[in-house]
N, C-alpha and C. Protein backbone atom coordinates (compact mmCIF):
# COMPACT_ATOMS: atom_id res chain seq x y z
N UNK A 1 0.85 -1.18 0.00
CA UNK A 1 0.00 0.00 0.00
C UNK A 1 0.90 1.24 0.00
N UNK A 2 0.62 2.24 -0.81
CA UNK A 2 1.38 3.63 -0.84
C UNK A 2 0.99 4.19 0.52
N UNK A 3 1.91 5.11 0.43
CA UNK A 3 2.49 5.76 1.90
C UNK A 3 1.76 7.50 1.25
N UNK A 4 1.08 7.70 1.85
CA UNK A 4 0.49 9.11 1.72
C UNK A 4 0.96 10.18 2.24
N UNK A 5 1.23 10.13 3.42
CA UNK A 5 1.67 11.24 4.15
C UNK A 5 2.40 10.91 5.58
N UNK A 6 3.37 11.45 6.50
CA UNK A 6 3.64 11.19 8.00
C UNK A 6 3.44 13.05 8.63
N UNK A 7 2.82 12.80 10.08
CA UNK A 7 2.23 13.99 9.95
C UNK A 7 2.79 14.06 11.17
N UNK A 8 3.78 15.05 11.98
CA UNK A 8 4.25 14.99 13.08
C UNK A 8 4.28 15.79 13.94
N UNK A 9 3.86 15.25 14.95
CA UNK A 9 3.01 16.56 15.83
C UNK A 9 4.40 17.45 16.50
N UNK A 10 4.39 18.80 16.86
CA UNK A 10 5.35 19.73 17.16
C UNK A 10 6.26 19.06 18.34
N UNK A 11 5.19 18.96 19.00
CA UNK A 11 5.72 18.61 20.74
C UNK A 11 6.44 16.89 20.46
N UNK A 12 6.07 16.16 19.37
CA UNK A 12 6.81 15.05 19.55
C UNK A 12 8.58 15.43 18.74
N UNK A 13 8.84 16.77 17.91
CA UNK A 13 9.41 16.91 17.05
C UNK A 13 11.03 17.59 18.26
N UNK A 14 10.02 18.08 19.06
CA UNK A 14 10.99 18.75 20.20
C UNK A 14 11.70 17.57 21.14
N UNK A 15 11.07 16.81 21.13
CA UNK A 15 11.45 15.53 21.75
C UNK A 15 12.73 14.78 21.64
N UNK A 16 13.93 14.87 22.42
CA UNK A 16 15.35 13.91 21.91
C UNK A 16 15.17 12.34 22.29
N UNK A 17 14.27 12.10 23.30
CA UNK A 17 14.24 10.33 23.51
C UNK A 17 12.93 10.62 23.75
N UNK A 18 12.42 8.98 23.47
CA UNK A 18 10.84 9.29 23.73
C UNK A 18 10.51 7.47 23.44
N UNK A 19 9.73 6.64 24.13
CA UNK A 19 9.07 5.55 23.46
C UNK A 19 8.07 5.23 22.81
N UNK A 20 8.16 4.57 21.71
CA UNK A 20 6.66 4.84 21.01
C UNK A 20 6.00 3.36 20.86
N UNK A 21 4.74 3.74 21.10
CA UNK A 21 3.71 2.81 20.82
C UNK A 21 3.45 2.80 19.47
N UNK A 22 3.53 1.56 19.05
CA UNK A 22 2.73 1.83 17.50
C UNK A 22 0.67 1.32 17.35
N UNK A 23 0.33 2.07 16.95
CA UNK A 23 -1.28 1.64 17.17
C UNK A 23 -1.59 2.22 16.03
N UNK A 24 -2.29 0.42 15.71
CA UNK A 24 -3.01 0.32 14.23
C UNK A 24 -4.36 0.55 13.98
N UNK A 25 -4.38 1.25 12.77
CA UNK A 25 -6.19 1.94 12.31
C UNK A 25 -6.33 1.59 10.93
N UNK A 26 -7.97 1.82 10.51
CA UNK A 26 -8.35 1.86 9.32
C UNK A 26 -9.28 2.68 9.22
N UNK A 27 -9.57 3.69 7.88
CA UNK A 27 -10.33 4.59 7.64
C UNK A 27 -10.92 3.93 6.38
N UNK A 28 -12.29 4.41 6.25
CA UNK A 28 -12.81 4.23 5.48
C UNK A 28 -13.74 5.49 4.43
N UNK A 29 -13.57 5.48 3.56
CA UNK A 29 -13.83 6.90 2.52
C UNK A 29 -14.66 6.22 1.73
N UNK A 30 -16.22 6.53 1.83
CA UNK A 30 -17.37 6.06 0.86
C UNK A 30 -17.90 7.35 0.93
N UNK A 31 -17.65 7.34 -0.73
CA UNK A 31 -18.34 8.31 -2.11
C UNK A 31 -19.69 8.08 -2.46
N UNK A 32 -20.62 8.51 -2.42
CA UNK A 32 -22.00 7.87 -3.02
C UNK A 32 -22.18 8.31 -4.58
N UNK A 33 -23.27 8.55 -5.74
CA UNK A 33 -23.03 8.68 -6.87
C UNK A 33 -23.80 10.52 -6.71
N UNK A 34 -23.75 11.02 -5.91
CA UNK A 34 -24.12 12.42 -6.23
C UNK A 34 -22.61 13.24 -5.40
N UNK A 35 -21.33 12.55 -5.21
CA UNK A 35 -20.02 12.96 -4.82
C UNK A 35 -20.34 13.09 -3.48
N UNK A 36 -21.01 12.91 -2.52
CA UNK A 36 -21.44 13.18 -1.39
C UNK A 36 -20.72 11.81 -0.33
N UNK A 37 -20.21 12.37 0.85
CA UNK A 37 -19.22 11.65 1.68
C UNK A 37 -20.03 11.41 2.84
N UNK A 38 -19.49 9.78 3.34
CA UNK A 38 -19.81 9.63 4.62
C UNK A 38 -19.55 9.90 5.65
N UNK A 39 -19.63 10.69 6.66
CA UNK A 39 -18.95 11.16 7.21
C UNK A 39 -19.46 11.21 9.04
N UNK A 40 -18.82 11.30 9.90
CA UNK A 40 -19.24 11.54 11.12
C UNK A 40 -19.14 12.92 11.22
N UNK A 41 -20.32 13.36 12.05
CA UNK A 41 -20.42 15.29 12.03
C UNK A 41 -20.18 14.79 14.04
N UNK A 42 -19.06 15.56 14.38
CA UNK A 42 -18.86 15.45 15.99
C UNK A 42 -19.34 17.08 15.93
N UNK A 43 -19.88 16.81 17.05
CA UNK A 43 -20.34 18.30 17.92
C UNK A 43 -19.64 19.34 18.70
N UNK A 44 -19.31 17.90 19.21
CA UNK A 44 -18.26 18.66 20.33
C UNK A 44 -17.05 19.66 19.82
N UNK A 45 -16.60 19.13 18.80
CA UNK A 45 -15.42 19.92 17.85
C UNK A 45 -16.21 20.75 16.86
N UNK A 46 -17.31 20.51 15.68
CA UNK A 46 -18.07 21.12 15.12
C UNK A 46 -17.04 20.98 14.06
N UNK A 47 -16.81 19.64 13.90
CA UNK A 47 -16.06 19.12 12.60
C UNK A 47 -16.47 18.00 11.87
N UNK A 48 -16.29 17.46 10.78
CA UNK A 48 -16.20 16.02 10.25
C UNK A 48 -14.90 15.10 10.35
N UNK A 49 -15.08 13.88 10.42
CA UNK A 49 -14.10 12.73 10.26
C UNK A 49 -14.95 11.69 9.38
N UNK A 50 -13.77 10.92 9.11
CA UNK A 50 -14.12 9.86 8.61
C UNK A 50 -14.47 8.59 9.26
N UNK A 51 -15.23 7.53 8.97
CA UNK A 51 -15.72 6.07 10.12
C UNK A 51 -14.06 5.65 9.95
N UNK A 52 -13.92 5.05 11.23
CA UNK A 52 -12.72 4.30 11.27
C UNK A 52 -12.17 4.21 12.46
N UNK A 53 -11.25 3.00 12.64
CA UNK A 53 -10.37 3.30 14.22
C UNK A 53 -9.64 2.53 14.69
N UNK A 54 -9.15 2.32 15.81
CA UNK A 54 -7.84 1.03 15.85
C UNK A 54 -8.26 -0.09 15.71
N UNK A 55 -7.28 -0.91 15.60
CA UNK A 55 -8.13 -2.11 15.07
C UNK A 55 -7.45 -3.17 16.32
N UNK A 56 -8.43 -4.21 16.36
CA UNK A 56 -8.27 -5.31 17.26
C UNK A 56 -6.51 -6.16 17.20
N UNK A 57 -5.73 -6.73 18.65
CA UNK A 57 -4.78 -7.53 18.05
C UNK A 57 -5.08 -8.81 16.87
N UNK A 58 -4.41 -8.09 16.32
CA UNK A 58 -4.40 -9.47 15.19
C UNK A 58 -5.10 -8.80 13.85
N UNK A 59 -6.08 -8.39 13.86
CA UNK A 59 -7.19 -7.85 12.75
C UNK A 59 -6.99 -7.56 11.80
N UNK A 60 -7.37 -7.94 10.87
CA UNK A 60 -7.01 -7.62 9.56
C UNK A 60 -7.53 -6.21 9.11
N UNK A 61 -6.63 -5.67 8.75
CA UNK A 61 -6.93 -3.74 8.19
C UNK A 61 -8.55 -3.37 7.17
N UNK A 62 -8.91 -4.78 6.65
CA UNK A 62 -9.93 -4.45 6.21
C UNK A 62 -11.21 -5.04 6.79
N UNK A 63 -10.89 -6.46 7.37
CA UNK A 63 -11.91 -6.43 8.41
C UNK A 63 -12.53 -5.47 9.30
N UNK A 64 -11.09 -4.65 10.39
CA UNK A 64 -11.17 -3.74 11.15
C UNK A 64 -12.20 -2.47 10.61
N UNK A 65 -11.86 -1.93 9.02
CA UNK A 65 -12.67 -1.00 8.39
C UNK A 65 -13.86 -1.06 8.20
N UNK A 66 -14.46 -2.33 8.44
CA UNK A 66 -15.82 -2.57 7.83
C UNK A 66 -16.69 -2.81 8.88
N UNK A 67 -15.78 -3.24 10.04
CA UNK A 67 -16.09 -2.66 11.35
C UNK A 67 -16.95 -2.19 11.90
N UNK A 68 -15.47 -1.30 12.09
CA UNK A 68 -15.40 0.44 12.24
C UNK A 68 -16.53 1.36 11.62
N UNK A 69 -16.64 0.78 10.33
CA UNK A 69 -17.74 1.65 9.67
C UNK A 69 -19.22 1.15 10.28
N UNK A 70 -19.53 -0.23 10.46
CA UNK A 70 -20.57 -0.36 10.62
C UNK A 70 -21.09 0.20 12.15
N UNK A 71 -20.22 0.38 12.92
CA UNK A 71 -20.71 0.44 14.33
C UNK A 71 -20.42 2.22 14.39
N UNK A 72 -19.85 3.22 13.45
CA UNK A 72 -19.75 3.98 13.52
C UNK A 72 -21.15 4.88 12.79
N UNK A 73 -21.75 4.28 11.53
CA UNK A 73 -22.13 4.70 10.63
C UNK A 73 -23.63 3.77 10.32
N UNK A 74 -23.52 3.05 10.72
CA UNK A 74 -24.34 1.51 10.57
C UNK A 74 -24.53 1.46 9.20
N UNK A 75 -23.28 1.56 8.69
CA UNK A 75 -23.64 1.18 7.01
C UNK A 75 -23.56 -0.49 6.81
N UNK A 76 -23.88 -0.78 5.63
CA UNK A 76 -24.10 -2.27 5.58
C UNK A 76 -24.08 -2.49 4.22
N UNK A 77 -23.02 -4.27 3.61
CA UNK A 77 -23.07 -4.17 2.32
C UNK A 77 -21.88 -3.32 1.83
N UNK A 78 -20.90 -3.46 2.85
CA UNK A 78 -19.86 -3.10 2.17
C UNK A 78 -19.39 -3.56 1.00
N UNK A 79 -18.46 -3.03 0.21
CA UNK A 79 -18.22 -3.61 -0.93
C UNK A 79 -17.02 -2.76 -1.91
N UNK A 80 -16.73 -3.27 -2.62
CA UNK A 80 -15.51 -2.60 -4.16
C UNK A 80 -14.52 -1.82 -3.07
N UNK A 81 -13.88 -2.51 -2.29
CA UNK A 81 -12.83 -1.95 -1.18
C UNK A 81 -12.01 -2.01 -2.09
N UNK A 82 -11.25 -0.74 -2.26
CA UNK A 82 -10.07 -0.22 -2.94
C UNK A 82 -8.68 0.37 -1.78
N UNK A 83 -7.91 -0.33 -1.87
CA UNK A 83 -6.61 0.42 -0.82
C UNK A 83 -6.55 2.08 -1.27
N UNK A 84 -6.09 2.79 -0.62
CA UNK A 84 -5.83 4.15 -1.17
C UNK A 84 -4.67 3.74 -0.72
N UNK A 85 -4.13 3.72 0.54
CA UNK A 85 -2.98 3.96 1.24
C UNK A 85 -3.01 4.20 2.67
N UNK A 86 -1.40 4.60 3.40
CA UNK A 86 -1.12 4.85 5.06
C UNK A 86 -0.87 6.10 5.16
N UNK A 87 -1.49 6.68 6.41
CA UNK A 87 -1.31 7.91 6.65
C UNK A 87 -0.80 7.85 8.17
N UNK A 88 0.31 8.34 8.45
CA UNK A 88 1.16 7.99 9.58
C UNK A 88 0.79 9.43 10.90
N UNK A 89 1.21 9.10 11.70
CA UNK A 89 1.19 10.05 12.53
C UNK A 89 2.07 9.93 13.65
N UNK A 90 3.15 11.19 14.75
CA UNK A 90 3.58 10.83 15.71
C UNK A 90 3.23 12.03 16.56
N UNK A 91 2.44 11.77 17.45
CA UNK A 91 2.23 12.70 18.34
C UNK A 91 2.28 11.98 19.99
N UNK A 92 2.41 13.23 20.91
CA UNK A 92 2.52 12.60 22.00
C UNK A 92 1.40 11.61 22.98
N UNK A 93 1.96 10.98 23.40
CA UNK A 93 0.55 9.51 24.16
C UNK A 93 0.11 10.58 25.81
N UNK A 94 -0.56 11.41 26.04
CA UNK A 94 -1.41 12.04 26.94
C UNK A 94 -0.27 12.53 27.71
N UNK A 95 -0.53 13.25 28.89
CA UNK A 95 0.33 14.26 29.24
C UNK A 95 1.97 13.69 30.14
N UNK A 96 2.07 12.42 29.58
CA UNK A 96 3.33 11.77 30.34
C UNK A 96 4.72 12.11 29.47
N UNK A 97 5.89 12.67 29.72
CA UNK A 97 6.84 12.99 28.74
C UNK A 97 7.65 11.95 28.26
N UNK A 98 8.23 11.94 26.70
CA UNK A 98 8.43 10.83 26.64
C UNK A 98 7.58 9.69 25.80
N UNK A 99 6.69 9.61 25.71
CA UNK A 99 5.56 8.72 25.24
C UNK A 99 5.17 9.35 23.99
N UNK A 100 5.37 8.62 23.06
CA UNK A 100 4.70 8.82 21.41
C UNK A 100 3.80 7.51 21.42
N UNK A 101 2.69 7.77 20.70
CA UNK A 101 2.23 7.12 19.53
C UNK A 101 2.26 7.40 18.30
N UNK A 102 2.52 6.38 17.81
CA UNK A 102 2.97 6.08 16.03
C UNK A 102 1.58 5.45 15.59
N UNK A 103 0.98 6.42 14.82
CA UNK A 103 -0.73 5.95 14.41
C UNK A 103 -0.34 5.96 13.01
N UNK A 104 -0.73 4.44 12.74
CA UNK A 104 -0.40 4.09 11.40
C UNK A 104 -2.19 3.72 10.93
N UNK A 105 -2.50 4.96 10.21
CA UNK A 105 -4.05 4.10 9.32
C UNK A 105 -3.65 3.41 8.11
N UNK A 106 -4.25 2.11 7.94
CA UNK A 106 -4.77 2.25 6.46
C UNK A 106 -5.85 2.58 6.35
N UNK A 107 -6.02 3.38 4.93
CA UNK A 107 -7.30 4.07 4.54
C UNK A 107 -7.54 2.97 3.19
N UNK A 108 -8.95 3.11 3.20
CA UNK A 108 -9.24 2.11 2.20
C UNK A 108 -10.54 3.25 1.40
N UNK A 109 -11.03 2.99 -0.12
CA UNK A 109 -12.14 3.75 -0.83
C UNK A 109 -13.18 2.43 -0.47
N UNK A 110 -14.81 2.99 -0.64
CA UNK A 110 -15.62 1.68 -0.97
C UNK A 110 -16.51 2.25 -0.74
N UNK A 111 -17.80 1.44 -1.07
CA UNK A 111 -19.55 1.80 -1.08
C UNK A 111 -20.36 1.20 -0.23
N UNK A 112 -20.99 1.17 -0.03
CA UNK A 112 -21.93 0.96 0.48
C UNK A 112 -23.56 0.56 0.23
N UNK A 113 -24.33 0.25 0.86
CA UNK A 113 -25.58 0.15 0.26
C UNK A 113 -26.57 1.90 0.60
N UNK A 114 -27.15 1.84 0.11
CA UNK A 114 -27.77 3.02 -0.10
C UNK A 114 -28.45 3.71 1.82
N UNK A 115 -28.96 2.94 2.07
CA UNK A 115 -29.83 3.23 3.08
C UNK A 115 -28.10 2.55 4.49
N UNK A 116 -29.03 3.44 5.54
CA UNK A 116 -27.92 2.76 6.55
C UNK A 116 -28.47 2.49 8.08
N UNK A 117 -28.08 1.71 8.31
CA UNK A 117 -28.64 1.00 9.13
C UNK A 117 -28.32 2.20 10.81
N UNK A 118 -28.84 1.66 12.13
CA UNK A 118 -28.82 2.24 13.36
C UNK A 118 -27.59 1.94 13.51
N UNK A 119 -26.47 3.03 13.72
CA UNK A 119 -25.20 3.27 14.51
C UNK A 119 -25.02 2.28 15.69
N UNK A 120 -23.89 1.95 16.04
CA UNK A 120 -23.82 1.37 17.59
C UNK A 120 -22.66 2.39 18.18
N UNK A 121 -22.42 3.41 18.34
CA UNK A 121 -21.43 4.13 18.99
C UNK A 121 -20.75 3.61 19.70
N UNK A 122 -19.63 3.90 20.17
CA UNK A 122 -19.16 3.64 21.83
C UNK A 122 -19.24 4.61 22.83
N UNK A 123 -19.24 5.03 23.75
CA UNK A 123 -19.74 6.19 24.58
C UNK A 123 -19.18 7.50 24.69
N UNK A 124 -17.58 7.59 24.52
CA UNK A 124 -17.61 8.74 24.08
C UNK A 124 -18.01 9.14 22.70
N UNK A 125 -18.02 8.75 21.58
CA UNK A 125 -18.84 9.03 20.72
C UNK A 125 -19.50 9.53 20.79
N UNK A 126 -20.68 9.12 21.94
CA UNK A 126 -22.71 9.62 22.18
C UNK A 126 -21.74 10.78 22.97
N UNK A 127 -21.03 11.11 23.91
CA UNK A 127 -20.90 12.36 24.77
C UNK A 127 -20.18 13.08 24.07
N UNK A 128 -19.65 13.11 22.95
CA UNK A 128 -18.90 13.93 22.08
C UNK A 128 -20.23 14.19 21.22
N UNK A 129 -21.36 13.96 20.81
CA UNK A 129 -22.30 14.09 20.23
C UNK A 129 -22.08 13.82 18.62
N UNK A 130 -21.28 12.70 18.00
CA UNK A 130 -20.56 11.83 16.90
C UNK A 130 -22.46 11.65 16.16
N UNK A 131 -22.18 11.72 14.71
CA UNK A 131 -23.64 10.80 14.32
C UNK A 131 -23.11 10.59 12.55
N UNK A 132 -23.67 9.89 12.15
CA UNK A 132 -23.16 9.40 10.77
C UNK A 132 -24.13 10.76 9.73
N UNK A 133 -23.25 11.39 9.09
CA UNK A 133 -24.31 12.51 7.68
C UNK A 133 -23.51 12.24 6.31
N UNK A 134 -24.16 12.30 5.02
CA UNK A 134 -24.08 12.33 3.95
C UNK A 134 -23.97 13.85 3.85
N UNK A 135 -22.60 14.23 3.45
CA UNK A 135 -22.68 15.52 2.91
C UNK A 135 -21.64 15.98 1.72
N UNK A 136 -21.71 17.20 0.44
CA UNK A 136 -21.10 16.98 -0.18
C UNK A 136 -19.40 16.95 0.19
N UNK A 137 -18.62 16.61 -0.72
CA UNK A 137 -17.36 16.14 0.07
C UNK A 137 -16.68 17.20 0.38
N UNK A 138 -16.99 18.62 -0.75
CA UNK A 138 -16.46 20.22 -0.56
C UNK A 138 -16.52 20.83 0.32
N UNK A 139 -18.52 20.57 0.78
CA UNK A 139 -18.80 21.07 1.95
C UNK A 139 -18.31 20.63 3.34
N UNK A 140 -17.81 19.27 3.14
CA UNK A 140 -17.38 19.18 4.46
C UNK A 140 -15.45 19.55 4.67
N UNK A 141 -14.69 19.63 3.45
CA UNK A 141 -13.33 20.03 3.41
C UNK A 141 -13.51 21.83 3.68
N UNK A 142 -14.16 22.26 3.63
CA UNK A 142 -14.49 24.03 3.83
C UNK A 142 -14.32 24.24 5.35
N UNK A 143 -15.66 23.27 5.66
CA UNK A 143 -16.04 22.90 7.61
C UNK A 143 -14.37 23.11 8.05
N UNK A 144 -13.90 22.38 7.72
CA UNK A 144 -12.99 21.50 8.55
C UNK A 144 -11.94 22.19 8.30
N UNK A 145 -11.23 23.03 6.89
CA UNK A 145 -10.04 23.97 6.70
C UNK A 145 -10.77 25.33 7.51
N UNK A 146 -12.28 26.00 7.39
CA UNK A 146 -12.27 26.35 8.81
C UNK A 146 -11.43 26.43 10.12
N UNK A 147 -12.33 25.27 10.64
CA UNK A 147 -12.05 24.69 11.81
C UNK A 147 -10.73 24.67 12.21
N UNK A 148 -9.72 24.08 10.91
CA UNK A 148 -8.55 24.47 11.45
C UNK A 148 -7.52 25.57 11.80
N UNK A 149 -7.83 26.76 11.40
CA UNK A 149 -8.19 28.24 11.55
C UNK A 149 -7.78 28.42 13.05
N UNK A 150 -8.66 27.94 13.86
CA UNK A 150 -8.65 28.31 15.51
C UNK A 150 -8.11 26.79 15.98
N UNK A 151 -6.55 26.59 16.66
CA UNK A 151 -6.49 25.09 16.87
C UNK A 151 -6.94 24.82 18.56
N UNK A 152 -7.49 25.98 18.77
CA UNK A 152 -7.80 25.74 20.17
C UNK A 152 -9.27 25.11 20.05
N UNK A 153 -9.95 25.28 18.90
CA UNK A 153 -11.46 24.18 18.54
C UNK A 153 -11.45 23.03 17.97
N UNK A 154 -10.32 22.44 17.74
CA UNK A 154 -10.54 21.41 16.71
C UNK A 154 -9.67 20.33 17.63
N UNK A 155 -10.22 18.79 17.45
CA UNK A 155 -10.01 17.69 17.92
C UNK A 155 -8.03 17.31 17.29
N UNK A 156 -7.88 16.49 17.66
CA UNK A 156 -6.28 16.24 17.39
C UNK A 156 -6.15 15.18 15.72
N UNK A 157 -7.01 14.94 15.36
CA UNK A 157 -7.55 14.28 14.16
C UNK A 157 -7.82 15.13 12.97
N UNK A 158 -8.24 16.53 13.35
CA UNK A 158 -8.60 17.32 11.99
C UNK A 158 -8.10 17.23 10.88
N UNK A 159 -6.49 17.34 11.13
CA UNK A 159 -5.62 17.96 10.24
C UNK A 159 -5.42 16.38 9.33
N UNK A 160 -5.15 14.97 9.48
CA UNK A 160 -5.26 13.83 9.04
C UNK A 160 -6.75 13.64 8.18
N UNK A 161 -7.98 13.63 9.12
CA UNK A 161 -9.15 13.98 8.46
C UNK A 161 -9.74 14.76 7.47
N UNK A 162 -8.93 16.14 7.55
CA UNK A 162 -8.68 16.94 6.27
C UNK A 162 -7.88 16.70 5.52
N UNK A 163 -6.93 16.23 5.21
CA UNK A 163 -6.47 15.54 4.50
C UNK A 163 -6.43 14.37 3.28
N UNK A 164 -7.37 13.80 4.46
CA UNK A 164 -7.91 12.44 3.64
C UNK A 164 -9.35 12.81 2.73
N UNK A 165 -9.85 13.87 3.44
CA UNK A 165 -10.66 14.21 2.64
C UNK A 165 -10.77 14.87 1.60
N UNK A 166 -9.42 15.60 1.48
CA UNK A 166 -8.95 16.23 0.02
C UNK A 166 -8.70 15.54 -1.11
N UNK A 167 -7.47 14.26 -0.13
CA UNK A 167 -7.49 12.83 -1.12
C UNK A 167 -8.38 12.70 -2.20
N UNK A 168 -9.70 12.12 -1.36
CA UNK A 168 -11.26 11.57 -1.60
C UNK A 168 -11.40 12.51 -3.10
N UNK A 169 -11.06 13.69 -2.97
CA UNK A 169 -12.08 14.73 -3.79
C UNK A 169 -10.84 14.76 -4.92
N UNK A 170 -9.72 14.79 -4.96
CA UNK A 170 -8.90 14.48 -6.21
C UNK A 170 -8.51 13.66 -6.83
N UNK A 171 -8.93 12.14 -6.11
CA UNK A 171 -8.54 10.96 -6.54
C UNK A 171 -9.95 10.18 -6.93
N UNK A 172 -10.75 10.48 -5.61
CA UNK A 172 -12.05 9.70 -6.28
C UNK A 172 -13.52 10.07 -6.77
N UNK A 173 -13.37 11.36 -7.26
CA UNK A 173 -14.68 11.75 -7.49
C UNK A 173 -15.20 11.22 -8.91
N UNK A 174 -16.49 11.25 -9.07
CA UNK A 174 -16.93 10.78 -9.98
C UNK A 174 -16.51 11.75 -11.35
């Protein structure tokens, strides 16, 4: 799988020793046929992301995605999974010095069935106020280069999430 981007957070860059965790993800990027993206609208940030997230020991990167999507999105009928690629990340693991995580996604393209089924969240999800929307893919890269504007509003994911969503709109639009 191609290597897309490594995105490295400041405070890990200042860092001369540090241990890192590596923790594995998968994203998932479904296009519908009017260019319109799946997307999670969080509240709490007043941003979009994409369904996706670490994946189980052992799990296979596309199992994990289809997942991820269903319990994020309750889509169903996955299908035409296309690799895009890894999008890396090293930022610091919560306020202990020293501690990186190395967030390696694979991102994968694919569809879905039309209609989507009831979400199963996990709980911060519901208290972050997370919900699955169809919106066009522009409108939600606008939201979110916004959003990144003020970094004191935006979740630690934006800048990866925007990203991938630019991907989406130059590589896979109809």
């Amino acid at each position: 799988m191609r290597h897309l981007a490594t995105a490295v957070d400041p405070e890990v860059q200042a860092q001369k020793d540090f241990q890192t965790q590596v923790r594995l993800a998968s994203r998932a990027i479904v296009l519908n046929e009017q260019n319109e993206v799946l997307a999670l609208y969080t509240h709490r940030f007043d941003d979009y992301s994409l369904p996706g997230g670490g994946l189980r020991d052992g799990e296979d990167p596309i199992v994990g995605m289809v997942r991820e999507l269903q319990e994020e999105t309750g889509a169903h009928h996955v299908h035409n999974i296309q690799p895009l690629g890894i999008y890396e990340e090293f930022r610091p693991k919560g306020a202990e010095a020293g501690q990186v995580v190395h967030m390696v996604s694979y991102c994968y393209a694919c569809k879905v069935a039309d209609d989507l089924r009831a979400p199963t969240p996990e709980d911060y999800e519901i208290q972050n106020g997370s919900r699955p929307v169809w919106l066009d893919i522009h409108q939600a890269i606008a939201h979110n280069e916004q959003a990144l504007m003020d970094p004191s509003h935006h979740g630690e994911n934006l800048e990866r999430e925007t990203f991938l969503l630019r991907l989406a709109a130059k590589e896979l639009l109809i």
